[in-house]
C-alpha atoms as a PDB file:
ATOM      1  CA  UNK A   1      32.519  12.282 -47.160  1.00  0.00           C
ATOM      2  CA  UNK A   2      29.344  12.486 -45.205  1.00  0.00           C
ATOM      3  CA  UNK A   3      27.104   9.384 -44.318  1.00  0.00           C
ATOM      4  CA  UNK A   4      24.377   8.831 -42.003  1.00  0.00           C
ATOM      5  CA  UNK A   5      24.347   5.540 -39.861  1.00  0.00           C
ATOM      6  CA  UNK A   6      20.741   4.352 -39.386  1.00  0.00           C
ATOM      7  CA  UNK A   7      20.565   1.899 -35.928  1.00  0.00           C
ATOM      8  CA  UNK A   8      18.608   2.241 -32.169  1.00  0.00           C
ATOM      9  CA  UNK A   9      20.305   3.464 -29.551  1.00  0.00           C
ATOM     10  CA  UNK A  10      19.450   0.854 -27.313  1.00  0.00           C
ATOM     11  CA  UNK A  11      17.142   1.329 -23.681  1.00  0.00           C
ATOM     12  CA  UNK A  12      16.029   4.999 -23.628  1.00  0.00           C
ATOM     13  CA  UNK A  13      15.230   5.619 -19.786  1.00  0.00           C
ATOM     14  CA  UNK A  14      11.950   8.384 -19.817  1.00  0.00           C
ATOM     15  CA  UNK A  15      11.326   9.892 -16.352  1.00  0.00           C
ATOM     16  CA  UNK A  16       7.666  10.937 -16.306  1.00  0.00           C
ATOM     17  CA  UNK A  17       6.937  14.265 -14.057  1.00  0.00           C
ATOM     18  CA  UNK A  18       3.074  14.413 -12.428  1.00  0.00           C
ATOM     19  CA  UNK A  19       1.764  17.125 -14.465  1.00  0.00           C
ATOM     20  CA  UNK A  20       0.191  16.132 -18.155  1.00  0.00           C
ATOM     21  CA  UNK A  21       1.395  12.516 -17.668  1.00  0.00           C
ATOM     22  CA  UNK A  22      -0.351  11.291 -20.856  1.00  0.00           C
ATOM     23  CA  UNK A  23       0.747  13.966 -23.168  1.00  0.00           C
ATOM     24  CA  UNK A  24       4.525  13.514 -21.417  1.00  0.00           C
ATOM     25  CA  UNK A  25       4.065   9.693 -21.987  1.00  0.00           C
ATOM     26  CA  UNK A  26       3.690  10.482 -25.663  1.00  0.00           C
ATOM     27  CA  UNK A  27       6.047  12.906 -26.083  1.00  0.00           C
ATOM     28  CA  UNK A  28       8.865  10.505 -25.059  1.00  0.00           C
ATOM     29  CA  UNK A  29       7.995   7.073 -26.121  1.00  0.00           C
ATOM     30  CA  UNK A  30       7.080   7.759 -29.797  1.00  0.00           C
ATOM     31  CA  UNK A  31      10.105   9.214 -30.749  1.00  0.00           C
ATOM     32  CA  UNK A  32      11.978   6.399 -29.159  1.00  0.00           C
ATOM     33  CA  UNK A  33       9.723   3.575 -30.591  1.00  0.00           C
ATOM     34  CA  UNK A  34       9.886   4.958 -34.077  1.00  0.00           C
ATOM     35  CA  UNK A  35      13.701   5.343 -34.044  1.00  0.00           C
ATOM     36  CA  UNK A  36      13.809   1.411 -33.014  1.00  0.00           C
ATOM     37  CA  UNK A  37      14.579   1.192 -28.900  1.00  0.00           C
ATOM     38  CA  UNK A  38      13.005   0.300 -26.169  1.00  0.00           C
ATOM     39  CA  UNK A  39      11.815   2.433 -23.350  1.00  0.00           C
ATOM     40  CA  UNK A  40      11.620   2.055 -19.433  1.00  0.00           C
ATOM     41  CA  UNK A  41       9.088   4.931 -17.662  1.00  0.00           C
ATOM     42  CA  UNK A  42       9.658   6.202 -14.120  1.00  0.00           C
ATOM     43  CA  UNK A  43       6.054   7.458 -13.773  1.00  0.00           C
ATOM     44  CA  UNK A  44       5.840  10.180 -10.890  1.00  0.00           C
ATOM     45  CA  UNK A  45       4.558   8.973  -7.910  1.00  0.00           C
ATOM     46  CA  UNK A  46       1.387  10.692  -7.507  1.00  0.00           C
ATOM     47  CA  UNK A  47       0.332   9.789 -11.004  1.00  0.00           C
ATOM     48  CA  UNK A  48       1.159   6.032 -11.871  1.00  0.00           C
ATOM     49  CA  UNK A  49      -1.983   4.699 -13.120  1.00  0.00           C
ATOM     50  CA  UNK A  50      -2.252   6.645 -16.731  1.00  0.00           C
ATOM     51  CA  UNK A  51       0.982   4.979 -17.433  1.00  0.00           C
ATOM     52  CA  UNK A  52       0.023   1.559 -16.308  1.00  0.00           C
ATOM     53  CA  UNK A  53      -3.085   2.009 -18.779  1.00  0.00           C
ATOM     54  CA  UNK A  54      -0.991   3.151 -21.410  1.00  0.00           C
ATOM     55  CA  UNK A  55       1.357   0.186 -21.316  1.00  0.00           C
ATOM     56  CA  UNK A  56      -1.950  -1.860 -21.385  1.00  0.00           C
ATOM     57  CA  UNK A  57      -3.055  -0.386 -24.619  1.00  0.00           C
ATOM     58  CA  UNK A  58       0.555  -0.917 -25.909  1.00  0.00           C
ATOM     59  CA  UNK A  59       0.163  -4.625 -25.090  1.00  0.00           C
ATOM     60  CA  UNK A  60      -3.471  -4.632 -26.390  1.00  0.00           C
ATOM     61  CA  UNK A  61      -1.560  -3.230 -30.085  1.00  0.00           C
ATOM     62  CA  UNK A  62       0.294  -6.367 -30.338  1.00  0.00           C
ATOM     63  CA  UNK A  63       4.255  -5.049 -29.331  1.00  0.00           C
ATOM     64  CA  UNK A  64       6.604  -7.244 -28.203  1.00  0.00           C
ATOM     65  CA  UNK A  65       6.754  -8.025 -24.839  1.00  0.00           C
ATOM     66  CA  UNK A  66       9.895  -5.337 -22.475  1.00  0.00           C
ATOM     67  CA  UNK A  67       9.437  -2.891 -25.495  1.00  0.00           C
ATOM     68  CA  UNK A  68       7.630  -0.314 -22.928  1.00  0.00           C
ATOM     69  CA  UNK A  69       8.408  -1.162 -19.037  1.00  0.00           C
ATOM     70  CA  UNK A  70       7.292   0.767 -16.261  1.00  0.00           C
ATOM     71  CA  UNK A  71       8.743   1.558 -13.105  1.00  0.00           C
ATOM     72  CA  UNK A  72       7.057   2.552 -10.307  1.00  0.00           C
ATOM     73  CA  UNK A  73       8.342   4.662  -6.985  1.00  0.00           C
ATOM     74  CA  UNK A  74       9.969   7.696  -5.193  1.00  0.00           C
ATOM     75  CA  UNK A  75      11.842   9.785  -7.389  1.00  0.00           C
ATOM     76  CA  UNK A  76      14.453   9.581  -5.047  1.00  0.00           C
ATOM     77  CA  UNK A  77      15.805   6.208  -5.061  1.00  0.00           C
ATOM     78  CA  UNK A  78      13.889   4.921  -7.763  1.00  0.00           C
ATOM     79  CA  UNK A  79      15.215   7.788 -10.489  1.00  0.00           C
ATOM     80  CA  UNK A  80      18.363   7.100  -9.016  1.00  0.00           C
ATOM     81  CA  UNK A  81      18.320   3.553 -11.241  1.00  0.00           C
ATOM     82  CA  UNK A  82      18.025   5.039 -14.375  1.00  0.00           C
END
């Protein structure tokens, strides 16, 4: 017997490194959008304003408010959290 269950994982925590932080951005929050969870970024430090504009288009779209979240800081004790 073989089945498939179809339901979101839940929070999907993304950590963001400084090079090609748009196409990274991408790479990790449509796959978790379209399979139905939410997703908290840890943008790199040295490159956290592409993601803040990105979560304003995502707001601009009309999603729900804490389906993106960003979280800005140090790798250190910041990607520690996640």
């Amino acid at each position: 017997l073989c089945y498939r269950r179809k339901e979101p994982i839940g929070v999907c925590a993304c950590i963001i490194p400084w090079n090609f932080p748009l196409l990274m951005q991408a790479w990790k929050i449509a796959p978790a959008l379209a399979c139905g969870n939410t997703v908290v970024l840890k943008t790199s430090e040295k490159t956290p304003l592409s993601a803040l504009h990105v979560c304003k288009l995502i707001k601009e779209a009309g999603f729900p408010p804490g389906v993106v979240n960003v979280v800005n800081g140090y790798g250190v004790p910041t990607g520690e959290y996640l």
